[in-house]
PDB file of N, CA and C in Angstrom:
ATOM      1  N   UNK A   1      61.542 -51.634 189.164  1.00  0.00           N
ATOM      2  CA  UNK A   1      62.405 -51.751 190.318  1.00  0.00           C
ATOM      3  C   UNK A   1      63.560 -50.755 190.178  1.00  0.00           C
ATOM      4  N   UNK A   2      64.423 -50.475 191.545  1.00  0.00           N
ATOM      5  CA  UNK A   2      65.311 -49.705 191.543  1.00  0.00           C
ATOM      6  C   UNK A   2      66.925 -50.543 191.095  1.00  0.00           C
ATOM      7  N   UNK A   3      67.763 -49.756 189.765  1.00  0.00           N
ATOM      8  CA  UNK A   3      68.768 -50.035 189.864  1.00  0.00           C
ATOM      9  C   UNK A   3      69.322 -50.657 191.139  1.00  0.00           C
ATOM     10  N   UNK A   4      70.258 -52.024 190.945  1.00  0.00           N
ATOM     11  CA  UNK A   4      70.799 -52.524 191.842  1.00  0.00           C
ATOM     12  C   UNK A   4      70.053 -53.130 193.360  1.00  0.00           C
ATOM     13  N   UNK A   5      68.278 -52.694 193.318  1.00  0.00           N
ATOM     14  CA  UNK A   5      67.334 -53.883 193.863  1.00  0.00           C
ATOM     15  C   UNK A   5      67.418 -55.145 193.349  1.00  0.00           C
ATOM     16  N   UNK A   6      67.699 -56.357 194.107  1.00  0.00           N
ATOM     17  CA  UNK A   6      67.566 -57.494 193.510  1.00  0.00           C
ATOM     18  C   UNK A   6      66.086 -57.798 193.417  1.00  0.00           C
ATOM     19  N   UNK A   7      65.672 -58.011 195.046  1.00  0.00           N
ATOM     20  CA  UNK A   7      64.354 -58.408 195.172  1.00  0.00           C
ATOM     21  C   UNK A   7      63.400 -57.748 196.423  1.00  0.00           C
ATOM     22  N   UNK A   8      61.977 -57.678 196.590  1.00  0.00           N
ATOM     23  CA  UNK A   8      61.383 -56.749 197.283  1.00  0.00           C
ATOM     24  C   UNK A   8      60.321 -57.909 197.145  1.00  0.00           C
ATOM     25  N   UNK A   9      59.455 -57.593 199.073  1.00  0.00           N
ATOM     26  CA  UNK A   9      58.443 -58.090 199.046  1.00  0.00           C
ATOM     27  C   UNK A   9      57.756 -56.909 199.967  1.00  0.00           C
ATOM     28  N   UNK A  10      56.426 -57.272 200.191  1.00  0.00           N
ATOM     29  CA  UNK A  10      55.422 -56.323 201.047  1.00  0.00           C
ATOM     30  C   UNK A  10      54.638 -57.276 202.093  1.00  0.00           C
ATOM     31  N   UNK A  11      54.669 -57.468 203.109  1.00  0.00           N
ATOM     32  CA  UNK A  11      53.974 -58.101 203.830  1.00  0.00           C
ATOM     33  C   UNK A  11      52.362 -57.586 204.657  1.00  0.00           C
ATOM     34  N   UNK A  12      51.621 -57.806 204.817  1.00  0.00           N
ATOM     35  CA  UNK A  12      50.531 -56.637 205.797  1.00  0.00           C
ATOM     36  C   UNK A  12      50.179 -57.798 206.787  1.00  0.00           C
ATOM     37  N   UNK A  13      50.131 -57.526 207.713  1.00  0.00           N
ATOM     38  CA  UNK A  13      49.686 -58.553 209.146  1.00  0.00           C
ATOM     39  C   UNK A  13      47.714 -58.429 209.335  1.00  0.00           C
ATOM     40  N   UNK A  14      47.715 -59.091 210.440  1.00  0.00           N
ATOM     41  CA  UNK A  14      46.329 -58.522 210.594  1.00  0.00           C
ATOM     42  C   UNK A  14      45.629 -57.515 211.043  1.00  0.00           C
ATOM     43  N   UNK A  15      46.910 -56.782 211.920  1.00  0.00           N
ATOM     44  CA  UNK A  15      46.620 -55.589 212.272  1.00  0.00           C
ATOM     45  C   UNK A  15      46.526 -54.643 211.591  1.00  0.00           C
ATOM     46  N   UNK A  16      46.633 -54.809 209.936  1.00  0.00           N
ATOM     47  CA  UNK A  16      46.772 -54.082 208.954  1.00  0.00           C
ATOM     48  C   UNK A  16      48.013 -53.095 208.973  1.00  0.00           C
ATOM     49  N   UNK A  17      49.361 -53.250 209.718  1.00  0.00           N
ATOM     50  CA  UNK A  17      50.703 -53.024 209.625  1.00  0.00           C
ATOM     51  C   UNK A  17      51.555 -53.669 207.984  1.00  0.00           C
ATOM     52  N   UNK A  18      52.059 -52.947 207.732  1.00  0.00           N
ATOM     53  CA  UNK A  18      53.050 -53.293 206.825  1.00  0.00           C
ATOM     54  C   UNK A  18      54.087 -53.785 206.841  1.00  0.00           C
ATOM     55  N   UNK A  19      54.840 -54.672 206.361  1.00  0.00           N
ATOM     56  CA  UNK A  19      56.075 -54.545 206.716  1.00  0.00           C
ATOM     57  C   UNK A  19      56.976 -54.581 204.473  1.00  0.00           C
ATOM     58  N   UNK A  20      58.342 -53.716 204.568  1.00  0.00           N
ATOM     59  CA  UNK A  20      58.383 -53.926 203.410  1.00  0.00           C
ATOM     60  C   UNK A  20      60.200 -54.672 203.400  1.00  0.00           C
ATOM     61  N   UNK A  21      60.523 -55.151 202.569  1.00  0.00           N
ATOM     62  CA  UNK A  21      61.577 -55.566 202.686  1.00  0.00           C
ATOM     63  C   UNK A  21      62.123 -55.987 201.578  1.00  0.00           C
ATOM     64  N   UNK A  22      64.074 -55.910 201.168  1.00  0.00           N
ATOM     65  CA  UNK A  22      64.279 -55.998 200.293  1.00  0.00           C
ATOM     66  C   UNK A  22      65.251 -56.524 200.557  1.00  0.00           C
ATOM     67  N   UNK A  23      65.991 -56.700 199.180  1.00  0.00           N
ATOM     68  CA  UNK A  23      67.229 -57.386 198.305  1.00  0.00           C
ATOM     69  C   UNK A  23      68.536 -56.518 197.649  1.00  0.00           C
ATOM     70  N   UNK A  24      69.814 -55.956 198.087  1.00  0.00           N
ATOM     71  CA  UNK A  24      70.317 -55.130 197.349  1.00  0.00           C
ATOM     72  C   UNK A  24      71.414 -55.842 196.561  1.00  0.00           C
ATOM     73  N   UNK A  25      72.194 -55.288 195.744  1.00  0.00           N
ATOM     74  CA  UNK A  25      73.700 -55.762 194.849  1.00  0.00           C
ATOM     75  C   UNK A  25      74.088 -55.874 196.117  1.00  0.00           C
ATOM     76  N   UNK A  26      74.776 -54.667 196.477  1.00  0.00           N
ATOM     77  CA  UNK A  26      75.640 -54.194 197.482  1.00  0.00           C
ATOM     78  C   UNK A  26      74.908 -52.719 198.013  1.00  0.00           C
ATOM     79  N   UNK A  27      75.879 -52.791 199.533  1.00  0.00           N
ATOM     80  CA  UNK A  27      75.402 -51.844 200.106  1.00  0.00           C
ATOM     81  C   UNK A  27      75.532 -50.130 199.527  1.00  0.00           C
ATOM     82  N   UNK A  28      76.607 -50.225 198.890  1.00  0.00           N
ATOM     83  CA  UNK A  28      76.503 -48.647 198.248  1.00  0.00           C
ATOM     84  C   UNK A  28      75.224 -48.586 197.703  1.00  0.00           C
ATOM     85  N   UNK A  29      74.690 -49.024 196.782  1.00  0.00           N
ATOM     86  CA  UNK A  29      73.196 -48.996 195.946  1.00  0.00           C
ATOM     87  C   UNK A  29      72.203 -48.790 196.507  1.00  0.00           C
ATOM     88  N   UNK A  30      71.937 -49.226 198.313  1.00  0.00           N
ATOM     89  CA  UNK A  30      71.086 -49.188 199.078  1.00  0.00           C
ATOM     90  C   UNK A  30      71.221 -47.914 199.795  1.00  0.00           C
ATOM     91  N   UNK A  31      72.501 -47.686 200.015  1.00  0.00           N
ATOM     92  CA  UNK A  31      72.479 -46.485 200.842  1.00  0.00           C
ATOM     93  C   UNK A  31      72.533 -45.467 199.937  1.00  0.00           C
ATOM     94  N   UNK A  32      72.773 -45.262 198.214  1.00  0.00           N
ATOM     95  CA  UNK A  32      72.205 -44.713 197.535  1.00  0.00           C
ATOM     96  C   UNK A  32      70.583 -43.892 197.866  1.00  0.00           C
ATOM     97  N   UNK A  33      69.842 -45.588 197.257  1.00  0.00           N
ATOM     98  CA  UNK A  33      68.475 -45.525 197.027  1.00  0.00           C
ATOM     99  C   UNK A  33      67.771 -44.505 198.832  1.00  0.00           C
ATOM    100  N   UNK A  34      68.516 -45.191 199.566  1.00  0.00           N
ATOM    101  CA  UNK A  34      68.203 -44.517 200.997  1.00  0.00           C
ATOM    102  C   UNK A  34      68.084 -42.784 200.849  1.00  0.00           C
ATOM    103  N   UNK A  35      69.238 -42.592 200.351  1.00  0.00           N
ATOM    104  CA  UNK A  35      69.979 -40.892 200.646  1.00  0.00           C
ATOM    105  C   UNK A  35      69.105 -40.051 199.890  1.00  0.00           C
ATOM    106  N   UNK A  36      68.384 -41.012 198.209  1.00  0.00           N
ATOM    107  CA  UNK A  36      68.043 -39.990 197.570  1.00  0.00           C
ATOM    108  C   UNK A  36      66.684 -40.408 197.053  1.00  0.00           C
ATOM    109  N   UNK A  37      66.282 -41.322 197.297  1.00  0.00           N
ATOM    110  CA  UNK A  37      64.650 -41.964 197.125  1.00  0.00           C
ATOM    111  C   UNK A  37      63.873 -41.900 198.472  1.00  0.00           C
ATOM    112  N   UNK A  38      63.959 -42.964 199.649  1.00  0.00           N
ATOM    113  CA  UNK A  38      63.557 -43.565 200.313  1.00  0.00           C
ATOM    114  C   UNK A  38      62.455 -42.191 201.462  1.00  0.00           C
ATOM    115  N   UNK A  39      63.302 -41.169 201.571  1.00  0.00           N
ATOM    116  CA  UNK A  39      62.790 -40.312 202.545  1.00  0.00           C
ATOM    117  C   UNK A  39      61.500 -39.982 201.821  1.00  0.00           C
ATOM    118  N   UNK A  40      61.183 -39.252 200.778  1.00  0.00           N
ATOM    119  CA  UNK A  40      59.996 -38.935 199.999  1.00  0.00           C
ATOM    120  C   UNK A  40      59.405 -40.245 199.664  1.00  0.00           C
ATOM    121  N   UNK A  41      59.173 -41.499 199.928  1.00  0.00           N
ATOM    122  CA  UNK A  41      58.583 -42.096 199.487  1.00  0.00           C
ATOM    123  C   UNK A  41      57.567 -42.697 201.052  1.00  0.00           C
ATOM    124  N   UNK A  42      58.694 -42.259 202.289  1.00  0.00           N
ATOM    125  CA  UNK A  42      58.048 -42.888 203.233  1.00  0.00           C
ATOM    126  C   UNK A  42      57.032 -41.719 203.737  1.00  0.00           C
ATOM    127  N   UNK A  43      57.396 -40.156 203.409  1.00  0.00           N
ATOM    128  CA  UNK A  43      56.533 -38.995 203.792  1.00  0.00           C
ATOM    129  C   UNK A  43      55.547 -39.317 202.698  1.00  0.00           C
ATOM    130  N   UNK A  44      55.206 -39.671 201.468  1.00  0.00           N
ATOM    131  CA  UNK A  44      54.389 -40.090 200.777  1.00  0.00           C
ATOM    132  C   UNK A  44      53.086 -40.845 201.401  1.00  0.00           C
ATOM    133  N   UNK A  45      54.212 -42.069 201.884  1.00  0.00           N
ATOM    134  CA  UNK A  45      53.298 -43.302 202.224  1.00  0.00           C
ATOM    135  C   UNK A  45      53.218 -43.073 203.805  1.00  0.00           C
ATOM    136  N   UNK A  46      53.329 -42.303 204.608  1.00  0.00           N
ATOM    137  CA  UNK A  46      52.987 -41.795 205.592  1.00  0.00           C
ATOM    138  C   UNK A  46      53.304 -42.928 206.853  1.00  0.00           C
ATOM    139  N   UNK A  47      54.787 -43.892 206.295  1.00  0.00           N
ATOM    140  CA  UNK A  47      54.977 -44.515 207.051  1.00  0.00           C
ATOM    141  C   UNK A  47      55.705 -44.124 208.401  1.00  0.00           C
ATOM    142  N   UNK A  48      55.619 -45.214 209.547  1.00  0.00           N
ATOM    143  CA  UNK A  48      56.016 -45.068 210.704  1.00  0.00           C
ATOM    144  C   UNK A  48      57.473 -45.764 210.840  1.00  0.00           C
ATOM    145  N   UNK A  49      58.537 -45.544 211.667  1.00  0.00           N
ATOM    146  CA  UNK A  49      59.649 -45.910 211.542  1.00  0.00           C
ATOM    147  C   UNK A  49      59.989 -47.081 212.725  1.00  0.00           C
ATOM    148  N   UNK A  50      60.500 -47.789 211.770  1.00  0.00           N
ATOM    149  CA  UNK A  50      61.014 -49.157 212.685  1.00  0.00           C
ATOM    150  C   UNK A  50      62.158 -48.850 213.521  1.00  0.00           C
ATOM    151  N   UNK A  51      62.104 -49.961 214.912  1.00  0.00           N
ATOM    152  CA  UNK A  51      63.495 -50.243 215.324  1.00  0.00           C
ATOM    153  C   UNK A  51      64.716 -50.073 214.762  1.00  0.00           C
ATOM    154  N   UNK A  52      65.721 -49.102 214.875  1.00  0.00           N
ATOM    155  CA  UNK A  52      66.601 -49.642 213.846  1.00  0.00           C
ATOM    156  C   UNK A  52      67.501 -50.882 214.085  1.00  0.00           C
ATOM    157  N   UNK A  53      67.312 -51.418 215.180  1.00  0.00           N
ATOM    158  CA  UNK A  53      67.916 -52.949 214.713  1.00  0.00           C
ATOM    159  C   UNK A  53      66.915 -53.809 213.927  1.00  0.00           C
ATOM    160  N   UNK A  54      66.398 -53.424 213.580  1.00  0.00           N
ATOM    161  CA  UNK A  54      65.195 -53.802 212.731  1.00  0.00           C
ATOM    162  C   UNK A  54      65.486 -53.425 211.100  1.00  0.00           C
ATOM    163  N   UNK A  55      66.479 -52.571 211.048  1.00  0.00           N
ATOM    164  CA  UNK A  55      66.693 -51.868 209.774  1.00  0.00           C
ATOM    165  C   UNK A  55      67.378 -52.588 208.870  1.00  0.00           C
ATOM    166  N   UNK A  56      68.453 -53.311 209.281  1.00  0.00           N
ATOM    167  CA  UNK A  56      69.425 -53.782 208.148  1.00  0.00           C
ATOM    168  C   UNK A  56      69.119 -54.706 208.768  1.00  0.00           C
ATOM    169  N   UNK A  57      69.583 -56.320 208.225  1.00  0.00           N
ATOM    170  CA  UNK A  57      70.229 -57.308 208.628  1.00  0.00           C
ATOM    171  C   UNK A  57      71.589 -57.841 208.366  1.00  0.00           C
TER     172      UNK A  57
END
């Protein structure tokens, strides 16, 4: 796991959609992991982008 992730799950529906979702300390750590992980991991995984009221809670 990533420094300052608490907790992470992965969901897949039946439509075979993903959904992924997590747990941070605090928000600096997330918007960290965002700025300097998250972009190469979603061009990786060739994901599609959510609502962003969908983004944080």
């Amino acid at each position: 796991m990533t420094p300052g992730m608490l907790s992470g799950a992965i969901g897949k529906g039946q439509s075979g959609r993903c959904l992924a979702a997590s747990l941070w300390d605090n928000e600096y750590l997330h918007q960290r992991y965002v700025d300097k992980e998250l972009a190469a991991l979603i061009r990786e995984a060739g994901v599609i982008e959510l609502h962003p009221k969908w983004a944080v809670i």
